[in-house]
C-alpha atoms as a PDB file:
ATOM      1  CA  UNK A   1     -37.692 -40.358 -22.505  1.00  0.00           C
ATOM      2  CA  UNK A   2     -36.301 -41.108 -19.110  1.00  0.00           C
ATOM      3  CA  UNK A   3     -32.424 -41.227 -21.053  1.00  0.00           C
ATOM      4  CA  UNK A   4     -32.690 -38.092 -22.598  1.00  0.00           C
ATOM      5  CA  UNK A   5     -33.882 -36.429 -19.718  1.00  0.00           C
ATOM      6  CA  UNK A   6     -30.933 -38.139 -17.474  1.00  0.00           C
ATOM      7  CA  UNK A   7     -28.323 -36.990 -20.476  1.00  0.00           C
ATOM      8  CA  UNK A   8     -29.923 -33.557 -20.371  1.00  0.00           C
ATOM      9  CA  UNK A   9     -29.372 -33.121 -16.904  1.00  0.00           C
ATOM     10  CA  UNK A  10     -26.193 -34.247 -17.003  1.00  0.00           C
ATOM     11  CA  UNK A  11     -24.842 -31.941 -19.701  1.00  0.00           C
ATOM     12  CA  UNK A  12     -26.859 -28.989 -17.640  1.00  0.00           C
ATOM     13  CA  UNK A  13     -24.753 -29.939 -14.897  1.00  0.00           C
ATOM     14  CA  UNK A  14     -21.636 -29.713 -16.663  1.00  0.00           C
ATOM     15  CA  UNK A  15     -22.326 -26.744 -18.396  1.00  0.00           C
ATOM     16  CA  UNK A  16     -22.820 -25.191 -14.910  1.00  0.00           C
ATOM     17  CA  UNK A  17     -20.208 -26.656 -13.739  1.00  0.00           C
ATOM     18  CA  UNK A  18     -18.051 -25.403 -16.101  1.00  0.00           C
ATOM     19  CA  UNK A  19     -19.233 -21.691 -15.895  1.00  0.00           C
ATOM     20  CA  UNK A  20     -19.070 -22.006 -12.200  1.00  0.00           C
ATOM     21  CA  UNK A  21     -15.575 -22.429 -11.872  1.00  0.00           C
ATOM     22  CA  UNK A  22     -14.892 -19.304 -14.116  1.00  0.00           C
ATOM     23  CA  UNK A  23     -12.670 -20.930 -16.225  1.00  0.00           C
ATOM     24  CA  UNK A  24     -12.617 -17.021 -18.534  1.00  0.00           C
ATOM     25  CA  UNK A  25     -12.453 -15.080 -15.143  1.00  0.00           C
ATOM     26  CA  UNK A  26      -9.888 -17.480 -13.574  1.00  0.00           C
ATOM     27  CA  UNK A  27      -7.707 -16.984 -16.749  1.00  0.00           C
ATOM     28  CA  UNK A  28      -8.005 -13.327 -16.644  1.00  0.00           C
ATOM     29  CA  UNK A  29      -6.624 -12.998 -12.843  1.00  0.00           C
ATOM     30  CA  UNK A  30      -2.899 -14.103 -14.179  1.00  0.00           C
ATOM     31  CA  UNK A  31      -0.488 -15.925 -11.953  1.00  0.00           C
ATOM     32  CA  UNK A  32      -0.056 -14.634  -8.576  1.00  0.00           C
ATOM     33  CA  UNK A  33       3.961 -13.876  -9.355  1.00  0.00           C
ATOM     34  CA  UNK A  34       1.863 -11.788 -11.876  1.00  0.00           C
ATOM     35  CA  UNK A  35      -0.316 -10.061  -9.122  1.00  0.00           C
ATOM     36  CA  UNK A  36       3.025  -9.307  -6.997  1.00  0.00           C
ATOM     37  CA  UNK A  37       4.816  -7.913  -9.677  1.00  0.00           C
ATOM     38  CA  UNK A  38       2.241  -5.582 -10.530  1.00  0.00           C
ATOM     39  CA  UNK A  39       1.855  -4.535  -7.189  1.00  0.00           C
ATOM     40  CA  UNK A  40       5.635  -4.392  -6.923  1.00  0.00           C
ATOM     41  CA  UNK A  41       5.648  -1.822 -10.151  1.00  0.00           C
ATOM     42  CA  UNK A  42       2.707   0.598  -8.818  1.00  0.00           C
ATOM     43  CA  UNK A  43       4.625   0.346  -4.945  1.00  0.00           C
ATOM     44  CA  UNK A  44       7.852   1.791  -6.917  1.00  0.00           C
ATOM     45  CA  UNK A  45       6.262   3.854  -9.165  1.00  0.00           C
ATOM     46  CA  UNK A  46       5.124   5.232  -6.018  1.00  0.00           C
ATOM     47  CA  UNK A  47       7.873   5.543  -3.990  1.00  0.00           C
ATOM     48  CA  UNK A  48       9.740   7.091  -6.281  1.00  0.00           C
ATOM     49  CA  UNK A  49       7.150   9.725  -6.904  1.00  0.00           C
ATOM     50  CA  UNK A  50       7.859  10.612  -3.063  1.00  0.00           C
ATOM     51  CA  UNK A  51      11.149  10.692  -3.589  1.00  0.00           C
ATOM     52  CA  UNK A  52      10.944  12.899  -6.739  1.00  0.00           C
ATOM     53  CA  UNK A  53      13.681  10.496  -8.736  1.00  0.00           C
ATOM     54  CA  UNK A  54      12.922  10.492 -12.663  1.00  0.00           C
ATOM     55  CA  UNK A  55      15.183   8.310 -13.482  1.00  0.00           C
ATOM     56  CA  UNK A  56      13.624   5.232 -11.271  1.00  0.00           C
ATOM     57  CA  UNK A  57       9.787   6.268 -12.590  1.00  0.00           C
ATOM     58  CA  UNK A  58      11.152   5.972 -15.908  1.00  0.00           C
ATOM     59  CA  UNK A  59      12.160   2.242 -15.641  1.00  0.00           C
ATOM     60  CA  UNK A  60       8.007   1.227 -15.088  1.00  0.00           C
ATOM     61  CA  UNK A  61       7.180   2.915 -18.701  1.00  0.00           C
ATOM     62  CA  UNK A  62       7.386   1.618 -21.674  1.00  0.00           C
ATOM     63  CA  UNK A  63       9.640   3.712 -24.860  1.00  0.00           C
ATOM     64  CA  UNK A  64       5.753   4.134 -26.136  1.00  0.00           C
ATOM     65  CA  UNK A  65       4.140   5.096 -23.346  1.00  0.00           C
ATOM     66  CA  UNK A  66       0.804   7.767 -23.674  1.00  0.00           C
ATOM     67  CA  UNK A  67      -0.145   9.244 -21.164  1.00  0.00           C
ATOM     68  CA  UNK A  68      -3.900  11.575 -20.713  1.00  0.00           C
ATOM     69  CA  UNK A  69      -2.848  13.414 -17.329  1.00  0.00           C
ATOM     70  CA  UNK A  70      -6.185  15.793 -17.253  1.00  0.00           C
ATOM     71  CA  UNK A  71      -8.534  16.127 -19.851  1.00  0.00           C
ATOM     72  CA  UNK A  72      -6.338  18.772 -21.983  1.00  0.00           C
ATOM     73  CA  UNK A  73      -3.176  17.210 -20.788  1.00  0.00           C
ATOM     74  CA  UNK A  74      -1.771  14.079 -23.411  1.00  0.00           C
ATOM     75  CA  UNK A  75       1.961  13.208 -23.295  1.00  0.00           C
ATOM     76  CA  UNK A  76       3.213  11.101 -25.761  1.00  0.00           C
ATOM     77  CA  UNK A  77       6.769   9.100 -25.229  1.00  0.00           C
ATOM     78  CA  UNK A  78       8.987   8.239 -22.647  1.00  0.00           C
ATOM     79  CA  UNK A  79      11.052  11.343 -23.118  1.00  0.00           C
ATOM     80  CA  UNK A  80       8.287  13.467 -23.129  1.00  0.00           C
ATOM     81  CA  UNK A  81       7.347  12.040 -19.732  1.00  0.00           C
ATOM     82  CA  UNK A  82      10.450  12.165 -18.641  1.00  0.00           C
ATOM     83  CA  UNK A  83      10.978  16.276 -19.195  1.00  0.00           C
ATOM     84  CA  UNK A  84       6.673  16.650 -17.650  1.00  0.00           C
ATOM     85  CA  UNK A  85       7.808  14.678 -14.149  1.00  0.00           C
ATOM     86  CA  UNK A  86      11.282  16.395 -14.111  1.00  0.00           C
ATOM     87  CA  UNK A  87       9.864  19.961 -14.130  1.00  0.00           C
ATOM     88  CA  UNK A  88       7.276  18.539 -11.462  1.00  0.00           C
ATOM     89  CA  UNK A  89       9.769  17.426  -9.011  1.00  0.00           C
ATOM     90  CA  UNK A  90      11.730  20.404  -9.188  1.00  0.00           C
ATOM     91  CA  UNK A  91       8.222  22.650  -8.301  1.00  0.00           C
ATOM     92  CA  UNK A  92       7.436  20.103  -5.910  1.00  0.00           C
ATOM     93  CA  UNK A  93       6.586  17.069  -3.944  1.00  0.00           C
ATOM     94  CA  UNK A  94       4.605  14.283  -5.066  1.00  0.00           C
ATOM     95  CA  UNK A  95       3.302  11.714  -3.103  1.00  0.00           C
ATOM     96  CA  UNK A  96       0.785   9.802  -3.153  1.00  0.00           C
ATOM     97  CA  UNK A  97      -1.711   9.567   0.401  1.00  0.00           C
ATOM     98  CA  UNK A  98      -3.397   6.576  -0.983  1.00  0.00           C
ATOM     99  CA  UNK A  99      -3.910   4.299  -4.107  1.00  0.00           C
ATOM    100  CA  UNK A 100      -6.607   1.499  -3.613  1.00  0.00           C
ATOM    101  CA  UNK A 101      -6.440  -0.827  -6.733  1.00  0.00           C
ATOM    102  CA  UNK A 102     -10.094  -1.272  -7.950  1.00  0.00           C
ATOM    103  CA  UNK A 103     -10.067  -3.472 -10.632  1.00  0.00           C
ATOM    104  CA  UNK A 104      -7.128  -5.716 -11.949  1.00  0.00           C
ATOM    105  CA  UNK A 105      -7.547  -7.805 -15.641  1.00  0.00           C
ATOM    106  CA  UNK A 106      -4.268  -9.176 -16.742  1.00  0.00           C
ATOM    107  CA  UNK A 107      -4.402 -11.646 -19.634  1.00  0.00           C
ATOM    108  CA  UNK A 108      -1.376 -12.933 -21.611  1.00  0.00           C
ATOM    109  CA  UNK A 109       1.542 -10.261 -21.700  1.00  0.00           C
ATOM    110  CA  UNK A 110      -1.351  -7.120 -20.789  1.00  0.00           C
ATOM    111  CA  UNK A 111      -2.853  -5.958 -17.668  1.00  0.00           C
ATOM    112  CA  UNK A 112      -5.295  -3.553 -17.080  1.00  0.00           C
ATOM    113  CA  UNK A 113      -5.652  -1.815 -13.246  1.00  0.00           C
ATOM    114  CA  UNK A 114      -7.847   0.835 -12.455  1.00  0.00           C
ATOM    115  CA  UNK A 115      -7.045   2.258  -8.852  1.00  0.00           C
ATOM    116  CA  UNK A 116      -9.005   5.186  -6.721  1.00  0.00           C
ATOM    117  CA  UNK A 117      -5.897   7.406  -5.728  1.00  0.00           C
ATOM    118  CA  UNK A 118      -5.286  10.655  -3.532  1.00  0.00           C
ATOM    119  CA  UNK A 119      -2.013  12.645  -4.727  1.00  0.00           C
ATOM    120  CA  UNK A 120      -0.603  15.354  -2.343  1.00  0.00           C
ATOM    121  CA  UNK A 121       1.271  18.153  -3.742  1.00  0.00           C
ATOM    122  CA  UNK A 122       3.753  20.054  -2.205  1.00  0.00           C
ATOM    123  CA  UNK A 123       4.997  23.548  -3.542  1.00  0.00           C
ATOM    124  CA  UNK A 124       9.168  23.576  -2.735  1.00  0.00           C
ATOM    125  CA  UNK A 125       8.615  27.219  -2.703  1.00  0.00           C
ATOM    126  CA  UNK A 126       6.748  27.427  -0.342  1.00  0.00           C
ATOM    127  CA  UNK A 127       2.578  27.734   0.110  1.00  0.00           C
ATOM    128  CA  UNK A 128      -0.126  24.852   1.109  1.00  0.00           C
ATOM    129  CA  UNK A 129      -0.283  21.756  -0.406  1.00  0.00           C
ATOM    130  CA  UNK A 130      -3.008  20.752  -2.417  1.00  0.00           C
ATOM    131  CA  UNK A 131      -4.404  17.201  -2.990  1.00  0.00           C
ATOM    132  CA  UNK A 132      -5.519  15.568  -6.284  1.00  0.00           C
ATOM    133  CA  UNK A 133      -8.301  12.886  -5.819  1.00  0.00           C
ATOM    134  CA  UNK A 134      -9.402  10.668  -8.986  1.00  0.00           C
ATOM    135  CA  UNK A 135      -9.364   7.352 -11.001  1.00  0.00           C
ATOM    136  CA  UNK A 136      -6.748   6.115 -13.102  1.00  0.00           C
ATOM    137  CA  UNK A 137      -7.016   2.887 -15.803  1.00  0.00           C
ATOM    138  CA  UNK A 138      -3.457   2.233 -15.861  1.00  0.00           C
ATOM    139  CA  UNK A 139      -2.471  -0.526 -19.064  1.00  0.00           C
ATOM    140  CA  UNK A 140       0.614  -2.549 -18.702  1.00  0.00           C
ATOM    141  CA  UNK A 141       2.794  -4.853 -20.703  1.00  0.00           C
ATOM    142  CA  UNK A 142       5.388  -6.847 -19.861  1.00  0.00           C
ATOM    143  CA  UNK A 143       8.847  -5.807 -20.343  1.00  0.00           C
ATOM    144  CA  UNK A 144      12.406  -7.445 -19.873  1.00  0.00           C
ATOM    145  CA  UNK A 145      13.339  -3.832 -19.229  1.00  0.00           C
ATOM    146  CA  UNK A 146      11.199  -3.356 -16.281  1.00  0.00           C
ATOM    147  CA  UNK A 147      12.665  -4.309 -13.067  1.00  0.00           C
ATOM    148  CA  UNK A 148       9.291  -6.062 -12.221  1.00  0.00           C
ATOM    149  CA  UNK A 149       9.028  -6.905 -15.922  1.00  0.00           C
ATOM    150  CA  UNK A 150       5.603  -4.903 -16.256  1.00  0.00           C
ATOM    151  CA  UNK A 151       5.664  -1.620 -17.595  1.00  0.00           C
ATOM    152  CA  UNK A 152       3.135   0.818 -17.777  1.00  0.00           C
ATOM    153  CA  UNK A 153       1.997   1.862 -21.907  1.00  0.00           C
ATOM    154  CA  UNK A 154      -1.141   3.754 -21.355  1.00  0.00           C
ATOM    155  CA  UNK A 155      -2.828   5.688 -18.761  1.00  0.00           C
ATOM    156  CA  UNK A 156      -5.789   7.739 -18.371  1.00  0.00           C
ATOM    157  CA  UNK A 157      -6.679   9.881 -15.351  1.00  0.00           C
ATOM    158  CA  UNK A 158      -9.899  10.587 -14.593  1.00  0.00           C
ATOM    159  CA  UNK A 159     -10.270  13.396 -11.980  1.00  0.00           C
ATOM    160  CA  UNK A 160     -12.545  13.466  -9.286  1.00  0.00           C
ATOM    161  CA  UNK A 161     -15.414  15.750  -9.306  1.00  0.00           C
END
């Protein structure tokens, strides 16, 4: 009785051992050379956003990239990106006032980062800027064709009421 009771202890102490340490949430964190990259892709997606060049926002997305902009606004493609930002950029300027990453999963060759954000945008023509506050879950994948090597594939914005 008093050997089984010992052994159960023991194996209730490993078990919470085990799930202490967070052995499925440590490997869902990702290296931190993972964790800079990342940040490295959103801080150039970013910066090129405020300095209105397609061509360099283009390099963080994936040929497959999907995009769900607003709820009535899906973009499907690179290319189709592409033409959406370039007609942007030419009506105004985009920059973003803040971006506080939320939540960041990344497991194998995926991560998933949902950030709180606050967009400004800036007619050229003229008239007051205007500021779009939301959420977005932002998926990315790994790519040799990425700068960082992450890429973003899918991305849903969720406004803020």
């Amino acid at each position: 009785m008093k050997r089984t009771r010992i052994v159960l202890i023991a194996v209730v102490a490993l078990l919470a051992g085990w799930a202490g340490k967070g052995v499925a949430q440590d490997s869902l964190q990702g290296t931190e050379h993972d964790r800079i990259a990342l940040q490295k892709t959103g801080d150039a997606i970013r910066a090129a956003f405020a300095a209105g060049d397609v061509d360099v926002v283009m390099l963080y997305h994936h040929h497959d990239v999907e995009k769900w902009l607003s709820p009535t606004e899906h973009v499907v493609g690179r290319e189709a990106l592409r033409v959406g930002m370039a007609k942007t950029f030419q009506a105004a300027r985009v920059e973003f006032v803040s971006n506080q990453v939320e939540s960041l999963l990344i497991t194998g060759d995926s991560a998933v980062e949902v950030s709180d954000f606050v967009i400004r945008g800036t007619p050229k023509s003229g008239g007051a800027a205007s500021l779009l506050k939301g959420r977005a879950m932002v998926v990315y994948v790994r790519s040799t064709e990425s700068p960082t090597g992450w890429a973003s594939i899918r991305e849903i914005i969720q406004p803020a009421s």
